[in-house]
Protein backbone atom coordinates (compact mmCIF):
# COMPACT_ATOMS: atom_id res chain seq x y z
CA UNK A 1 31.36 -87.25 54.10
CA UNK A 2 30.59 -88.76 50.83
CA UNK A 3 30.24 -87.05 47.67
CA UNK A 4 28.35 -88.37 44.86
CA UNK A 5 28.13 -87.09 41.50
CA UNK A 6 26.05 -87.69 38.24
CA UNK A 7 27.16 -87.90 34.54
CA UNK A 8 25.14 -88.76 31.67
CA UNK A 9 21.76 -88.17 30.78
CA UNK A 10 19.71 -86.08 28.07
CA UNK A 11 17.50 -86.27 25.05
CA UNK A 12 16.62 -89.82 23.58
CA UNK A 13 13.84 -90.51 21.53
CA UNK A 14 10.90 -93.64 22.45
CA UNK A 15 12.69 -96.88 21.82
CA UNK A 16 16.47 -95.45 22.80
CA UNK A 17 19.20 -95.78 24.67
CA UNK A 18 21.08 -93.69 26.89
CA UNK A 19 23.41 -94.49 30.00
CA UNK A 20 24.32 -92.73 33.36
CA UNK A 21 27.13 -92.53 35.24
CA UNK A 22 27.97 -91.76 39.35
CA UNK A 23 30.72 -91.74 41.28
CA UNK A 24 31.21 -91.88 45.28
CA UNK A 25 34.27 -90.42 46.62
CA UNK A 26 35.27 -89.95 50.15
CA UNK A 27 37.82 -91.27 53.16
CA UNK A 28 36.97 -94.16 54.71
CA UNK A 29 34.99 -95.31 52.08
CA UNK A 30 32.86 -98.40 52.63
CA UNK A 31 29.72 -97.90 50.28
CA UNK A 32 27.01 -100.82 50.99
CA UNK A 33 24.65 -100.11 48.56
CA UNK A 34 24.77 -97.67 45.26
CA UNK A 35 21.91 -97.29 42.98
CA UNK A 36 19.45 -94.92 41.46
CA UNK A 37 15.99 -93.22 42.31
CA UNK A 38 14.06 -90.67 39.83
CA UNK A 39 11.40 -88.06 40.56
CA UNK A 40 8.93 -86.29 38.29
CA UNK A 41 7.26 -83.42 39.29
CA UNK A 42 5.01 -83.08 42.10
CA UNK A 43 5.59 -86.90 42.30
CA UNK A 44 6.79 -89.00 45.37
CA UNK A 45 10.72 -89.85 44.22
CA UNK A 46 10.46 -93.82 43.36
CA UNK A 47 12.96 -96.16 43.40
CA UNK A 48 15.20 -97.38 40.34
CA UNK A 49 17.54 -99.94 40.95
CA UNK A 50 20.20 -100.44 43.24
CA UNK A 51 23.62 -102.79 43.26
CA UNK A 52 25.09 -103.77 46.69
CA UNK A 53 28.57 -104.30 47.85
CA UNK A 54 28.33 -108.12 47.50
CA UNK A 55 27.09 -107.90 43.53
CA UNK A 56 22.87 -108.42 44.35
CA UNK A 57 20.94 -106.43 41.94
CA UNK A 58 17.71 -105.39 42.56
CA UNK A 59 15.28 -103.18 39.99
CA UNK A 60 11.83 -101.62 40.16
CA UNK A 61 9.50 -103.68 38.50
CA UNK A 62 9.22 -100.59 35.91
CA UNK A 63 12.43 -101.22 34.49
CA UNK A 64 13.37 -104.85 34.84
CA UNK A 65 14.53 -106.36 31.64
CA UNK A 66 15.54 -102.77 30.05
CA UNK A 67 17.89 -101.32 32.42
CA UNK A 68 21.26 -102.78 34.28
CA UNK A 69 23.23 -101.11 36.64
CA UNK A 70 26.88 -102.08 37.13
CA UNK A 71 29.14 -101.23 39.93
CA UNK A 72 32.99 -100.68 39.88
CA UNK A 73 34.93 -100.52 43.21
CA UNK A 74 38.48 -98.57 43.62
CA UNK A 75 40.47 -97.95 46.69
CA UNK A 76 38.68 -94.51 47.33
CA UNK A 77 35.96 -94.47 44.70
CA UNK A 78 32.96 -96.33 43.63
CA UNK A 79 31.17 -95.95 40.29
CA UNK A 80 28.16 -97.01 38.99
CA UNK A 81 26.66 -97.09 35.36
CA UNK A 82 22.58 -97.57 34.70
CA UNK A 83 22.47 -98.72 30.87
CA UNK A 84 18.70 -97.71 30.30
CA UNK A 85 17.72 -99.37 27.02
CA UNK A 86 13.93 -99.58 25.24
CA UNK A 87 12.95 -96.12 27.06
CA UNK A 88 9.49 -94.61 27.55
CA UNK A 89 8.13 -91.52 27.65
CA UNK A 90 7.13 -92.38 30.74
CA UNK A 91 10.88 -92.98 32.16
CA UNK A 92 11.10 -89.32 31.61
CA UNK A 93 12.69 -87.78 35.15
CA UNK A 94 15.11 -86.06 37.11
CA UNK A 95 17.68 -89.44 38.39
CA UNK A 96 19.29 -89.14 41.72
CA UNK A 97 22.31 -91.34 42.20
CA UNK A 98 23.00 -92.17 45.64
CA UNK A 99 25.42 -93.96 48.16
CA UNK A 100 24.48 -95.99 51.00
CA UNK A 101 26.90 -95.91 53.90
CA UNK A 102 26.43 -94.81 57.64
CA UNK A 103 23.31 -92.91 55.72
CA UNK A 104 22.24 -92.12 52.33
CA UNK A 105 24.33 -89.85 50.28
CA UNK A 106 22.50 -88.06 47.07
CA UNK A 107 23.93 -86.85 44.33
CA UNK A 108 22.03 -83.10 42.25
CA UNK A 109 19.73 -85.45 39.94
CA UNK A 110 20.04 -84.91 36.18
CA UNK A 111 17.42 -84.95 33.63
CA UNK A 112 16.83 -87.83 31.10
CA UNK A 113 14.17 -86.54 28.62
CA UNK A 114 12.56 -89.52 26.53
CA UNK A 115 10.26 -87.77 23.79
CA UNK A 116 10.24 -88.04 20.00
């Protein structure tokens, strides 16, 4: 089992920045891939950008150029940050971290609110 938790998020204003933060935790850890996804309401949950186990990045067309996710490994932990710069009201959503192992593990979302 792999548990994967959120950190960050909030109220920014058009133009801002804000970051995000997830951890994976578990025994036997060997995460593959660990990115992001987002979801508005009574939308289809999209994908965000995601940062494999060998260092390949790979971002939604959406967000290339504003946002980077980074990817830290420990011995039993692995953490990811999404620095989301030059935001839109439109990148308003819930953001679901997850971990890619034997299956996907997702973490509660949390709500990043761009509005002025």
């Amino acid at each position: 089992q792999v548990e994967v938790v959120e950190s960050g998020g909030g109220l920014v204003e058009p133009g801002g920045s804000l970051s995000l933060s997830c951890s994976a935790s578990g025994n036997r850890l060997s995460i593959h891939g660990m990115g992001w996804s987002r979801q508005a309401p009574g939308k289809q949950r999209e994908f965000v950008a995601v940062h494999g186990r060998g260092g390949v990045t790979n971002y939604a067309d959406s967000v290339k150029g504003r946002f980077t996710n980074s990817r830290e490994d420990a011995e039993t932990t692995v953490t990811v940050s999404l620095q989301m710069g030059g935001l839109k009201p439109e990148d308003t959503d819930v953001y679901y971290c997850y971990a890619a192992r034997d299956k996907d593990y997702w973490g509660k979302g949390i709500q990043v609110t761009v509005s002025s």
